[in-house]
C-alpha atoms as a PDB file:
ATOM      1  CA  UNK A   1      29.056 -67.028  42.136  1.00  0.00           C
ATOM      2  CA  UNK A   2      30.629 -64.241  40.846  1.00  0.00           C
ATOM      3  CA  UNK A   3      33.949 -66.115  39.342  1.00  0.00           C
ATOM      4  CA  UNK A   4      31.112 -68.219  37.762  1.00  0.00           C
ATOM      5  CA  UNK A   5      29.764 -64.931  35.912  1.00  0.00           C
ATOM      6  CA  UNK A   6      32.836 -63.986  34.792  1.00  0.00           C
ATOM      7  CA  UNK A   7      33.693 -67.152  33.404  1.00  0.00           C
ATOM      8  CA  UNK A   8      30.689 -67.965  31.550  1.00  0.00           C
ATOM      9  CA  UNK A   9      30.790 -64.245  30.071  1.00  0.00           C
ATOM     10  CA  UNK A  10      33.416 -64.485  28.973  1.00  0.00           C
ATOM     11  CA  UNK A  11      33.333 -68.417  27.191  1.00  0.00           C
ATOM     12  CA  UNK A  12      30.210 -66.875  25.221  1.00  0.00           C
ATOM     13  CA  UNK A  13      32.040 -63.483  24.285  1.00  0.00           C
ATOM     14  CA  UNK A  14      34.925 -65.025  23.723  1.00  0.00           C
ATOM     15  CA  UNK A  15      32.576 -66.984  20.891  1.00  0.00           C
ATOM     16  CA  UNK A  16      32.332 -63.328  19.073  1.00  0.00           C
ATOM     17  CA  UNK A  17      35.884 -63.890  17.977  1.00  0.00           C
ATOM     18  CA  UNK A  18      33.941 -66.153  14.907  1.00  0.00           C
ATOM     19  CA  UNK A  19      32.838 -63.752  11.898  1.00  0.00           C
ATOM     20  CA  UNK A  20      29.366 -65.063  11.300  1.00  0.00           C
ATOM     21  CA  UNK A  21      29.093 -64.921  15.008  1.00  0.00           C
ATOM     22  CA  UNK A  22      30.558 -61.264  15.351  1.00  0.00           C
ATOM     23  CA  UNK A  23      28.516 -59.821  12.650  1.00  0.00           C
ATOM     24  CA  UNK A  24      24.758 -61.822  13.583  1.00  0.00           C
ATOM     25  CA  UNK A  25      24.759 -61.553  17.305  1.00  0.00           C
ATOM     26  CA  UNK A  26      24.438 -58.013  17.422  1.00  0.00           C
ATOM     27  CA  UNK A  27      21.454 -58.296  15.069  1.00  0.00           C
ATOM     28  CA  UNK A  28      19.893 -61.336  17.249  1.00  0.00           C
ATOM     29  CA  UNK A  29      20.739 -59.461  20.607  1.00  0.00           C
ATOM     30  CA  UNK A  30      17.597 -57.212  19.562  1.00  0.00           C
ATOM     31  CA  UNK A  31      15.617 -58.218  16.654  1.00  0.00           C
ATOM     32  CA  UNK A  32      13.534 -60.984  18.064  1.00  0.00           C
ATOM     33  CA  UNK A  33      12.261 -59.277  20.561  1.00  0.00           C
ATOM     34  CA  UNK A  34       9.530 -57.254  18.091  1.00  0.00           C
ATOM     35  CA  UNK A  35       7.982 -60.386  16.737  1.00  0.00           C
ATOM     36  CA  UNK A  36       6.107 -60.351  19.997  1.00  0.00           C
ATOM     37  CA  UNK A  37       3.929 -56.901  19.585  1.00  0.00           C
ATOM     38  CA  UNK A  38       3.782 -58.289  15.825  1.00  0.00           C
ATOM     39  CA  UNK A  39       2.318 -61.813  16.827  1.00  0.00           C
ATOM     40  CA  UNK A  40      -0.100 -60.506  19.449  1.00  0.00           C
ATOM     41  CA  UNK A  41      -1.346 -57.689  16.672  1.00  0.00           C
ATOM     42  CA  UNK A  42      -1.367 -59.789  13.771  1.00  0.00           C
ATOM     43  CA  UNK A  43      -3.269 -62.420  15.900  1.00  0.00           C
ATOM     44  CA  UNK A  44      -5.587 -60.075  17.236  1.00  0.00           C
ATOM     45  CA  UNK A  45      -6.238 -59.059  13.670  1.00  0.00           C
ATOM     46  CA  UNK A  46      -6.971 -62.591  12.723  1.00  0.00           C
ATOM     47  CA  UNK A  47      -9.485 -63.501  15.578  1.00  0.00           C
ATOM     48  CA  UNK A  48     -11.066 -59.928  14.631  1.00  0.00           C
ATOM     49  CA  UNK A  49     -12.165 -61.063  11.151  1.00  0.00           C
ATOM     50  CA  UNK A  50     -12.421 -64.307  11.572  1.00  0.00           C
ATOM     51  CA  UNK A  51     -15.088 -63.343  14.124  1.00  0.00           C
ATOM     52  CA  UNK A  52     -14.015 -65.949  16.666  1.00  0.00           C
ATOM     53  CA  UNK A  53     -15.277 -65.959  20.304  1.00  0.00           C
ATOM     54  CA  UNK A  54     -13.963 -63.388  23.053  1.00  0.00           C
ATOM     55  CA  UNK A  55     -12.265 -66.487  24.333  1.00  0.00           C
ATOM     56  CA  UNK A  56      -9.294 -66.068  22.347  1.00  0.00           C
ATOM     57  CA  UNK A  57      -8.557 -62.080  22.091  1.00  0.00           C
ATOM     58  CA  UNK A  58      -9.043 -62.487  25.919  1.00  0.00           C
ATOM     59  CA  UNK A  59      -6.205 -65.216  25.698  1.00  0.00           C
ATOM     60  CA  UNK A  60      -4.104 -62.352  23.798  1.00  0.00           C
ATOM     61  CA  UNK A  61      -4.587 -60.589  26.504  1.00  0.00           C
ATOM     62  CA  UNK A  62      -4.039 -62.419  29.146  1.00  0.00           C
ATOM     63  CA  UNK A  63      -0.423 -63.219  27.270  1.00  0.00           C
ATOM     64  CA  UNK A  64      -0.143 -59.242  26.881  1.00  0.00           C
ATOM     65  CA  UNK A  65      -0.569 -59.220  30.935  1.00  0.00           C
ATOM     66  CA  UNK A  66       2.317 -61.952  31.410  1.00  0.00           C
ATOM     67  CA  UNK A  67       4.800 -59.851  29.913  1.00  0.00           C
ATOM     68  CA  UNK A  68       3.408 -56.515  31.600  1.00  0.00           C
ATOM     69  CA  UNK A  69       4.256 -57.845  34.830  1.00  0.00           C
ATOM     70  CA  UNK A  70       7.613 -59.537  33.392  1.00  0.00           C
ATOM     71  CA  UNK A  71       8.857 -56.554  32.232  1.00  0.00           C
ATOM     72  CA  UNK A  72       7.217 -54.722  35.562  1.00  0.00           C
ATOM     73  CA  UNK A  73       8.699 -56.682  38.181  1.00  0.00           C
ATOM     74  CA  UNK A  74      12.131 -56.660  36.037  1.00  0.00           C
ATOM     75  CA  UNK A  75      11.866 -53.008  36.598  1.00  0.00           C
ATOM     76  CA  UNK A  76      11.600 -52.984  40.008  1.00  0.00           C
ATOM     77  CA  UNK A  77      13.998 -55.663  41.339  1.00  0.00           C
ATOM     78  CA  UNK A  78      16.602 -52.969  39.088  1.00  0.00           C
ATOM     79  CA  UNK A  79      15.668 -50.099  41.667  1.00  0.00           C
ATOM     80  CA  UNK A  80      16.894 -52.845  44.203  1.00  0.00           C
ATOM     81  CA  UNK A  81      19.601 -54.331  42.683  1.00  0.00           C
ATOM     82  CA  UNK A  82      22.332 -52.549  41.045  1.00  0.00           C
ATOM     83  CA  UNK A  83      24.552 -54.870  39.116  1.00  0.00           C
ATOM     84  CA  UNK A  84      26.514 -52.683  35.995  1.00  0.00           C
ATOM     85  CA  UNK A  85      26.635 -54.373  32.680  1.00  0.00           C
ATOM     86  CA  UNK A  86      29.898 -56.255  31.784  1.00  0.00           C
ATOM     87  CA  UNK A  87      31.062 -53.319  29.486  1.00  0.00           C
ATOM     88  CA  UNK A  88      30.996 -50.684  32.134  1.00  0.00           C
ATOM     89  CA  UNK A  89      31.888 -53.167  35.188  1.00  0.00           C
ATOM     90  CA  UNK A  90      35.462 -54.589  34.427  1.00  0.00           C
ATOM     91  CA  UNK A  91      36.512 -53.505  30.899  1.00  0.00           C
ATOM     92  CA  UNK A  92      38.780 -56.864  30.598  1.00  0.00           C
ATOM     93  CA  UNK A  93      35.982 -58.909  30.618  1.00  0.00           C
ATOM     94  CA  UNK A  94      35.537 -59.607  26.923  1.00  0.00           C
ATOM     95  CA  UNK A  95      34.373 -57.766  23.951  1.00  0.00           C
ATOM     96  CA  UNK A  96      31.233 -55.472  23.261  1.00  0.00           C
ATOM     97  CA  UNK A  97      29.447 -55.411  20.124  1.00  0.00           C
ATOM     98  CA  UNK A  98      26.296 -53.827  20.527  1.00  0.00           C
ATOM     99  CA  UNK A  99      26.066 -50.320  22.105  1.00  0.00           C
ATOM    100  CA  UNK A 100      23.812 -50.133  25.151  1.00  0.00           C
ATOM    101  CA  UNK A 101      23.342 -47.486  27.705  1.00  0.00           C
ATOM    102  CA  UNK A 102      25.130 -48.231  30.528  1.00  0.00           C
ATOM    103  CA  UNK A 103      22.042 -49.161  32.791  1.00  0.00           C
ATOM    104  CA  UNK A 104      21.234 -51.433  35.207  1.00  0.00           C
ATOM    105  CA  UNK A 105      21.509 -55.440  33.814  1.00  0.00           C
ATOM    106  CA  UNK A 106      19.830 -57.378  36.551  1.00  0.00           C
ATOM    107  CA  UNK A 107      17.423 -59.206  35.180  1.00  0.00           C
ATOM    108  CA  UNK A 108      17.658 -59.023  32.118  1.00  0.00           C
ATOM    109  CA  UNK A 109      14.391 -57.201  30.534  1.00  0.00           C
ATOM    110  CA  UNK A 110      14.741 -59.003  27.301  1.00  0.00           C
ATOM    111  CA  UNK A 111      15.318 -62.207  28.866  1.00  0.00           C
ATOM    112  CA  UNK A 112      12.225 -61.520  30.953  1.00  0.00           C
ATOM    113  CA  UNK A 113       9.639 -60.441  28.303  1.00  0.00           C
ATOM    114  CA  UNK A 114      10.474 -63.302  26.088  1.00  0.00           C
ATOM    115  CA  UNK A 115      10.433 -66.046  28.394  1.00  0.00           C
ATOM    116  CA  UNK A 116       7.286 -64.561  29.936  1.00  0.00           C
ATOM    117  CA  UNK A 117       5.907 -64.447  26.311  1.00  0.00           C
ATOM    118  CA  UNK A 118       6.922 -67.855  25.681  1.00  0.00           C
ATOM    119  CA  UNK A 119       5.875 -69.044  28.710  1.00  0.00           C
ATOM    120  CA  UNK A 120       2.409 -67.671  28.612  1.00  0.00           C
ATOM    121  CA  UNK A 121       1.974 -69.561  24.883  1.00  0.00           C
ATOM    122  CA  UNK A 122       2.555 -72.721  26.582  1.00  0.00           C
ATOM    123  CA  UNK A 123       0.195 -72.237  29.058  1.00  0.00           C
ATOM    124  CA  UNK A 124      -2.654 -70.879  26.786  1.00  0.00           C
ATOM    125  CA  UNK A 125      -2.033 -74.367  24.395  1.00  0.00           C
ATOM    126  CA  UNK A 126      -0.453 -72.246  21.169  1.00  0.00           C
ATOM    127  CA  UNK A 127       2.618 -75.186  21.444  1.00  0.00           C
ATOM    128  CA  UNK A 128       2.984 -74.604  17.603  1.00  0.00           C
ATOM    129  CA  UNK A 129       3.204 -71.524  17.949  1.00  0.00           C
ATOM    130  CA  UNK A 130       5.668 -72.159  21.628  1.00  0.00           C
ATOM    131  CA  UNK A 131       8.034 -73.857  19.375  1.00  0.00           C
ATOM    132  CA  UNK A 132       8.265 -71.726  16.575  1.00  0.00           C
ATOM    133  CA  UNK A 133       9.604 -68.926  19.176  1.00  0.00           C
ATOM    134  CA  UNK A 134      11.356 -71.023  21.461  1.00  0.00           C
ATOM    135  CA  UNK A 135      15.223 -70.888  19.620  1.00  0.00           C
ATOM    136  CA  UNK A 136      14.391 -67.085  18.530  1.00  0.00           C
ATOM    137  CA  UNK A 137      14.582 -66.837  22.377  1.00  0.00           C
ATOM    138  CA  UNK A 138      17.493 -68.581  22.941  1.00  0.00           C
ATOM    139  CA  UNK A 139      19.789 -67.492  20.081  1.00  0.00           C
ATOM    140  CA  UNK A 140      18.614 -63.890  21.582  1.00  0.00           C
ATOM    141  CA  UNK A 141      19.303 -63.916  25.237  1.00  0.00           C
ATOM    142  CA  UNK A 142      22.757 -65.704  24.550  1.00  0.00           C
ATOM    143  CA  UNK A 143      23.246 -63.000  21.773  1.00  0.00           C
ATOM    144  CA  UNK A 144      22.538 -60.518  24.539  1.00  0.00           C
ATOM    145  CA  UNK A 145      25.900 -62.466  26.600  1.00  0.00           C
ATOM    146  CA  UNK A 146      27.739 -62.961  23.426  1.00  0.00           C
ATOM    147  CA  UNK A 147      27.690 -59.015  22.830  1.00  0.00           C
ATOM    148  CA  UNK A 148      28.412 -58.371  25.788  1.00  0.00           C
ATOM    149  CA  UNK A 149      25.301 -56.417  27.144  1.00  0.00           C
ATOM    150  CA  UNK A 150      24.355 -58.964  29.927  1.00  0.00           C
ATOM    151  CA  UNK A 151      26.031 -61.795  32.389  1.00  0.00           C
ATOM    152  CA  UNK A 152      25.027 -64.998  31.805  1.00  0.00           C
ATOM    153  CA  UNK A 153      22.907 -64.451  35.779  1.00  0.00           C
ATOM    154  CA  UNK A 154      21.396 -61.345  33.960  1.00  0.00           C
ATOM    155  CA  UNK A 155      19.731 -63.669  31.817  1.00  0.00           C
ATOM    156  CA  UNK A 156      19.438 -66.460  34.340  1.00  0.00           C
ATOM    157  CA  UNK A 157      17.540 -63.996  36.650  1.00  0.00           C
ATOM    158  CA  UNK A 158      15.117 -62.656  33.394  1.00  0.00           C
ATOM    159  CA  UNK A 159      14.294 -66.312  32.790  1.00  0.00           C
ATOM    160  CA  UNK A 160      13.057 -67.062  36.195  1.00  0.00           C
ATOM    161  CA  UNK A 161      10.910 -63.717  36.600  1.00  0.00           C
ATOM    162  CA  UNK A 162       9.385 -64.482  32.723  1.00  0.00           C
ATOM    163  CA  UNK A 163       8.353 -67.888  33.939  1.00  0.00           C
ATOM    164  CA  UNK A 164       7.119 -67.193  37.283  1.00  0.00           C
ATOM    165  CA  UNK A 165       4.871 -63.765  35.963  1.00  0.00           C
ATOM    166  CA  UNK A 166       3.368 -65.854  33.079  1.00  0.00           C
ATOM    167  CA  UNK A 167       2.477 -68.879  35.320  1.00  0.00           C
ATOM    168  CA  UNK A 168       0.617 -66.082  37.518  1.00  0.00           C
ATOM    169  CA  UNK A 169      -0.966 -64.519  34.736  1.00  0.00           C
ATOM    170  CA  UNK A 170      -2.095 -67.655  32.885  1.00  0.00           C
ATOM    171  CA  UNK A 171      -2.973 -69.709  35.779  1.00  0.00           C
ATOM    172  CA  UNK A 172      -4.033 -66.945  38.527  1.00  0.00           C
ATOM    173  CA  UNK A 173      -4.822 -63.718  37.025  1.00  0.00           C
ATOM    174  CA  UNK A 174      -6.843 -65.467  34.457  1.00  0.00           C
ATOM    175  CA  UNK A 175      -9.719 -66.478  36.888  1.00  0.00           C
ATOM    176  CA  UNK A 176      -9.322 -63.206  38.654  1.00  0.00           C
ATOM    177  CA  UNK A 177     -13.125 -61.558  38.101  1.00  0.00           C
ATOM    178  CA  UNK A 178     -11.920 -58.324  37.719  1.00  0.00           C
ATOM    179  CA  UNK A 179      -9.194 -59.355  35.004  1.00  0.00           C
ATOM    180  CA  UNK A 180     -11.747 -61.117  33.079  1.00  0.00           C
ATOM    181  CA  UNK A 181     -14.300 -57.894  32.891  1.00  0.00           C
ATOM    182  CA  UNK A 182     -11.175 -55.329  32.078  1.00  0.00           C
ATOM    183  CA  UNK A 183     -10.595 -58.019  29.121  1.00  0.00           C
ATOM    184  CA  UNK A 184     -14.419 -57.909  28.391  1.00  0.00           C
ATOM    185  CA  UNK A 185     -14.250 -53.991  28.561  1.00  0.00           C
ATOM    186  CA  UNK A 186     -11.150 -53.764  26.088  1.00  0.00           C
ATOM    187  CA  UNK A 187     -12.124 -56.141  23.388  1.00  0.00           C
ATOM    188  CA  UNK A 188     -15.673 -54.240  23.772  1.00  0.00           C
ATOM    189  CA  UNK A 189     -13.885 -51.084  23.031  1.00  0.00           C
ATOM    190  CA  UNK A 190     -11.522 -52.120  20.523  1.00  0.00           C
ATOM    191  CA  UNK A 191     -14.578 -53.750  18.451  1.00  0.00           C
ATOM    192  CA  UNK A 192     -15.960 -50.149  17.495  1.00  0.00           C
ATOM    193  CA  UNK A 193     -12.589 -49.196  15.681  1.00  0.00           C
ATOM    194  CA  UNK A 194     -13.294 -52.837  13.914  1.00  0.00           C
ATOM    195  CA  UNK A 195      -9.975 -54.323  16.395  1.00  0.00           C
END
């Protein structure tokens, strides 16, 4: 498993040997990964005036929640699992070209938010919307290999936790009682500062 990391590392590093690839990877390792806040904000903002029901800032929420836990349980399984990122684990295995702290890598948090995110919008029915993100969030976890921040596993590993904590959120959490009165209580609250 591990000669399988290696190898697969280094095929999409060795990729940053292209120019356009060198220079944009970098860029896409990172950047994508803000739309989310903006999409959830900006849509909250929309439902807000355009007076909708609860039903869909509740949604927002509920998408919010997905990649909470994502990001959560990513957090966690790194207190467990101590894998070093390629740069600072064999220095031959390819190239870096994005400056990261040398942290844990396993999953990948990146890798889990987004797929979590993505995830969750194809559970609540936004497929448009599920689409429109879907190759941001591929050209940015294999950016993430490419520059040499994460093994190919890293990502691999971020995948499965996004999926799994957005199918809990969207399917499970959603009819939890408790869950649906904090979302009532928040959207309450956020209504007297007109959000």
């Amino acid at each position: 498993m591990i000669e399988l990391n290696i190898t697969l590392f280094q095929f999409f590093n060795n990729l940053s040997g292209n120019t356009f690839i060198a220079i944009f990877s970098p860029i896409l390792a990172d950047l994508p990964i803000f739309f989310l806040p903006l999409f959830l904000t900006s849509m909250w903002i929309y439902f807000t005036y355009k007076k909708s029901n609860n039903g869909n800032k509740s949604t927002l929420l509920f998408i919010f929640y997905s990649t909470l836990l994502a990001i959560g349980i990513s957090l966690i399984i790194q207190q467990f699992v101590d894998i070093d990122r390629p740069e600072t684990a064999i220095s031959w295995a390819g190239k870096l070209l994005l400056d990261h702290i040398p942290d844990a890598s396993f999953p990948s948090d990146h890798a889990s938010v987004s797929v979590a995110f993505l995830s969750a919008l194809y559970l609540a029915n936004y497929r448009k919307v599920f689409w429109t993100f879907l190759p941001w969030v591929i050209l940015m976890n294999l950016s993430r290999i490419i520059s040499g921040v994460h093994w190919p596993m890293d990502i691999l590993a971020g995948t499965v936790v996004g999926i799994v904590w957005a199918t809990i959120s969207m399917k499970y959490l959603k009819r939890n009682k408790f869950a649906s009165q904090l979302n009532l209580f928040i959207i309450h609250i956020l209504s007297y500062i007109k959000l």
